[in-house]
Protein backbone atom coordinates (compact mmCIF):
# COMPACT_ATOMS: atom_id res chain seq x y z
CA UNK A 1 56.45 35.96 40.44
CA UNK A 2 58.42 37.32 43.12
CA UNK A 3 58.58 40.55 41.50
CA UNK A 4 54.91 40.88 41.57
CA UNK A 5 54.68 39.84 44.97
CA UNK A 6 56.91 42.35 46.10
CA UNK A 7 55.27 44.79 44.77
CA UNK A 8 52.01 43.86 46.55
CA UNK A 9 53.86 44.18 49.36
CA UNK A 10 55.13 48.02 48.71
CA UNK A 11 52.08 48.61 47.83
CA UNK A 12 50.59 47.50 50.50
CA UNK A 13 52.71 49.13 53.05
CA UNK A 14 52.74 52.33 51.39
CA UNK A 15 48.74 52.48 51.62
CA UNK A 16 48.80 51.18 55.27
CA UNK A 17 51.15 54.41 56.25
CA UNK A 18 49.18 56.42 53.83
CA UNK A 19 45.56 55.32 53.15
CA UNK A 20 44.54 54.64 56.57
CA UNK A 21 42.37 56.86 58.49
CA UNK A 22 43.52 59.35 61.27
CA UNK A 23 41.89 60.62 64.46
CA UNK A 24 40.21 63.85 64.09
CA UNK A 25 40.29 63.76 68.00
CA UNK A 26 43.17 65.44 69.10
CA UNK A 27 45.03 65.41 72.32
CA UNK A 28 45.27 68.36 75.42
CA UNK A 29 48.25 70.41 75.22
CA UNK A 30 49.82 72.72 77.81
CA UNK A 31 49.78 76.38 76.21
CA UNK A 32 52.50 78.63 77.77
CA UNK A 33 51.70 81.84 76.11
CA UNK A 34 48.25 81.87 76.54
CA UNK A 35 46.57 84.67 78.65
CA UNK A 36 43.09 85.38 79.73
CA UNK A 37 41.23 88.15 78.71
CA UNK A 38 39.57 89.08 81.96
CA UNK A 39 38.69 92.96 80.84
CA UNK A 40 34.84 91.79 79.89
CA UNK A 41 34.25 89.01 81.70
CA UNK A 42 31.05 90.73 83.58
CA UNK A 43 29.85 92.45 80.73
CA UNK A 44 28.52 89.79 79.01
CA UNK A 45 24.76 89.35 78.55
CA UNK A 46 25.30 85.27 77.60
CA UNK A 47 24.68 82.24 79.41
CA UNK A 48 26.66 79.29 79.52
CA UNK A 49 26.13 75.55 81.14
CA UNK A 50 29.48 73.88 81.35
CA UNK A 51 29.21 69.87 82.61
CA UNK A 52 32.61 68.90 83.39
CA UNK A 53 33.01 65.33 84.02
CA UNK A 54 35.92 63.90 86.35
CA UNK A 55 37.69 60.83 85.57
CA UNK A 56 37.36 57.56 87.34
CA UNK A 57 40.85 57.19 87.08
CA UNK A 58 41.59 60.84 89.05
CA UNK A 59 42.24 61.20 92.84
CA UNK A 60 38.96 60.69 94.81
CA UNK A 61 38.57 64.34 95.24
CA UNK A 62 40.65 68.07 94.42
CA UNK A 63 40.93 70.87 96.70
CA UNK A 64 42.97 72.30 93.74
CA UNK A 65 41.43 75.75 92.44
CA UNK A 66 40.48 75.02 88.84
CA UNK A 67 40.33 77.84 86.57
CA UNK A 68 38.74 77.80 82.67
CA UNK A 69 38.68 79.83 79.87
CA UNK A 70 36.96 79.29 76.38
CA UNK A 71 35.77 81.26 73.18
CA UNK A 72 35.75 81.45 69.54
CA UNK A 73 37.48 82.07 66.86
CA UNK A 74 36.63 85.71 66.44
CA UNK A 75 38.16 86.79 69.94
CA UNK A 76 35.15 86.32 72.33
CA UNK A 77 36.45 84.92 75.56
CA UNK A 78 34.48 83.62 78.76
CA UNK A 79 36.72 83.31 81.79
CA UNK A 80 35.79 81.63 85.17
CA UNK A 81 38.73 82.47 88.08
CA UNK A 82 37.70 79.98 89.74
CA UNK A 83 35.21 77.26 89.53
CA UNK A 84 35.69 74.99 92.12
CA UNK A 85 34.29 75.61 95.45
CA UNK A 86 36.27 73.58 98.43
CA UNK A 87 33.60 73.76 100.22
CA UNK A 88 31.22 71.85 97.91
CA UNK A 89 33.78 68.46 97.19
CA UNK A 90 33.16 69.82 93.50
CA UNK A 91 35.41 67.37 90.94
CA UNK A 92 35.02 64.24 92.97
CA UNK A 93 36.06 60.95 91.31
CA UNK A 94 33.39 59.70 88.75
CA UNK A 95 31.01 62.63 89.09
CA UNK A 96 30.16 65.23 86.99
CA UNK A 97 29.40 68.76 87.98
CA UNK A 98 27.34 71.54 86.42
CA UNK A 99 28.27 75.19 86.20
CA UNK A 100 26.48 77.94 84.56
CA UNK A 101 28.84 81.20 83.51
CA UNK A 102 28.12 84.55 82.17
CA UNK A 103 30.58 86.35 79.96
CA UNK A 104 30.71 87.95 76.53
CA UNK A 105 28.61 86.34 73.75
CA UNK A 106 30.46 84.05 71.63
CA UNK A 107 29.88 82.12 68.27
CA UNK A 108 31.11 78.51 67.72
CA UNK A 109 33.12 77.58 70.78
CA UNK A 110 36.59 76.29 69.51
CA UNK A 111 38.95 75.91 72.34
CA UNK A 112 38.91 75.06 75.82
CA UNK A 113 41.65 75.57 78.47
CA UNK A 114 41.71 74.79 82.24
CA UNK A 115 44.33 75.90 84.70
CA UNK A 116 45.46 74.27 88.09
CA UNK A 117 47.09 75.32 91.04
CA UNK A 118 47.36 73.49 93.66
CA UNK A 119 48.74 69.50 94.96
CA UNK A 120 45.95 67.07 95.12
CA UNK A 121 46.13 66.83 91.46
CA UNK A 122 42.64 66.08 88.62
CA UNK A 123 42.22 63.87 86.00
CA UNK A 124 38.81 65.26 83.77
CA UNK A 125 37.20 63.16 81.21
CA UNK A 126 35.65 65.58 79.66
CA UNK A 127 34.25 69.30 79.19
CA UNK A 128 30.94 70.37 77.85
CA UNK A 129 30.33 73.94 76.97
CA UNK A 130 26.49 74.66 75.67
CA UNK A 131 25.77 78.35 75.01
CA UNK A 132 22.47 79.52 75.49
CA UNK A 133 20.43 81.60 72.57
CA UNK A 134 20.76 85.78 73.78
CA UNK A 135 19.06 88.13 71.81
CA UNK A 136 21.86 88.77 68.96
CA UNK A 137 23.51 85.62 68.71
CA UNK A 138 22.22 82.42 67.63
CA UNK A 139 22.30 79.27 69.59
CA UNK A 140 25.23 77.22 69.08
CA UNK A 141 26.01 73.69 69.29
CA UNK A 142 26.93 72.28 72.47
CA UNK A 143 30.57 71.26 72.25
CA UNK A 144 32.70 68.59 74.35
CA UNK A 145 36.55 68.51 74.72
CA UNK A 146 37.85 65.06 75.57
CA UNK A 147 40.91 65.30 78.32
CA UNK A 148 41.45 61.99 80.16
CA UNK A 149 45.01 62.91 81.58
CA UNK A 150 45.69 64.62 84.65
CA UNK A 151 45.88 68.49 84.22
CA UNK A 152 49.72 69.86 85.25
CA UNK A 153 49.92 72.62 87.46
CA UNK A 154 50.31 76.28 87.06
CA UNK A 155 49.64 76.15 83.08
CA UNK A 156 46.74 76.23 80.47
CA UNK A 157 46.22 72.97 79.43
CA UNK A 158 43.47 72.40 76.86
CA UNK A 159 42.52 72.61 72.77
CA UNK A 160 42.32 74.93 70.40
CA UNK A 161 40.03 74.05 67.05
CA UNK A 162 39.58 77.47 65.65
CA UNK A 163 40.87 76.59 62.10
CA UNK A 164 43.25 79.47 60.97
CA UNK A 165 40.90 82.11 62.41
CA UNK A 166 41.67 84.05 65.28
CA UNK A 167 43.41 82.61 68.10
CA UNK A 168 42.97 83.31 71.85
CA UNK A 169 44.81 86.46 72.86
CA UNK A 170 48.49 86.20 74.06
């Protein structure tokens, strides 16, 4: 009898650490190496609407210059220097702001990095890139990339789903 219960029980542990389900949703990371490919970002005929949604959780407002860079996984970058606007209180605690970009036509968007310099600090919930139909590439799906941390300074801190494709120049 105690044989057969402690078998139950390796069972049992083995499919807990085994059988359960995992998060598809990954986390941000910082990516050192990466580097922008800012040779065609006018000469793009594509439009995209980016919602970026700050946290409730970040500082009431940024005067921080947030950069952002995203693409697919055939080498098609869009890259926006700079999309914060002093000026404008753009990224204010609990709001959500609306940009729309030109740049190079892209398929399926599968990564997302921001970059921030400066010392007020920003906490995003979220990013949503939708890319608008041209005349040669179809519409994609609108695509969100979770953050809810606070973005470090002077590095690219995002997600990169492009499965085993191409990855974003370095």
């Amino acid at each position: 009898m105690i044989m057969r219960l402690s078998f139950v029980l390796c069972l049992s542990l083995l499919c807990v650490a085994f059988c359960a389900p995992r998060s598809i949703i990954s986390r941000p990371h910082a990516l050192r190496s990466f580097q922008v490919n800012d040779n065609n970002r006018n000469e793009g005929t594509c439009t995209y609407t980016l919602s970026v949604r700050t946290s409730c959780l970040s500082t009431s407002y940024t005067r921080d210059q947030i950069s952002l860079a995203f693409g697919d996984a055939y080498g098609n970058q869009v890259y926006a220097p700079r999309l914060d606007n002093p000026s404008s209180r753009a990224f204010e605690r609990c709001s959500t702001d609306t940009f729309q970009i030109n740049g190079p036509c892209a398929y399926q968007i599968c990564y997302l990095y921001l970059f921030r310099n400066g010392h007020d600090g920003w906490r995003p919930k979220r990013v949503t890139v939708q890319a608008h139909a041209s005349s040669y590439y179809a519409q994609s799906q609108p695509v969100t990339f979770y953050y809810g941390t606070f973005i470090p300074r002077g590095v690219w801190f995002g997600f990169n789903h492009c499965a085993a494709h191409y990855v974003a120049p370095s």
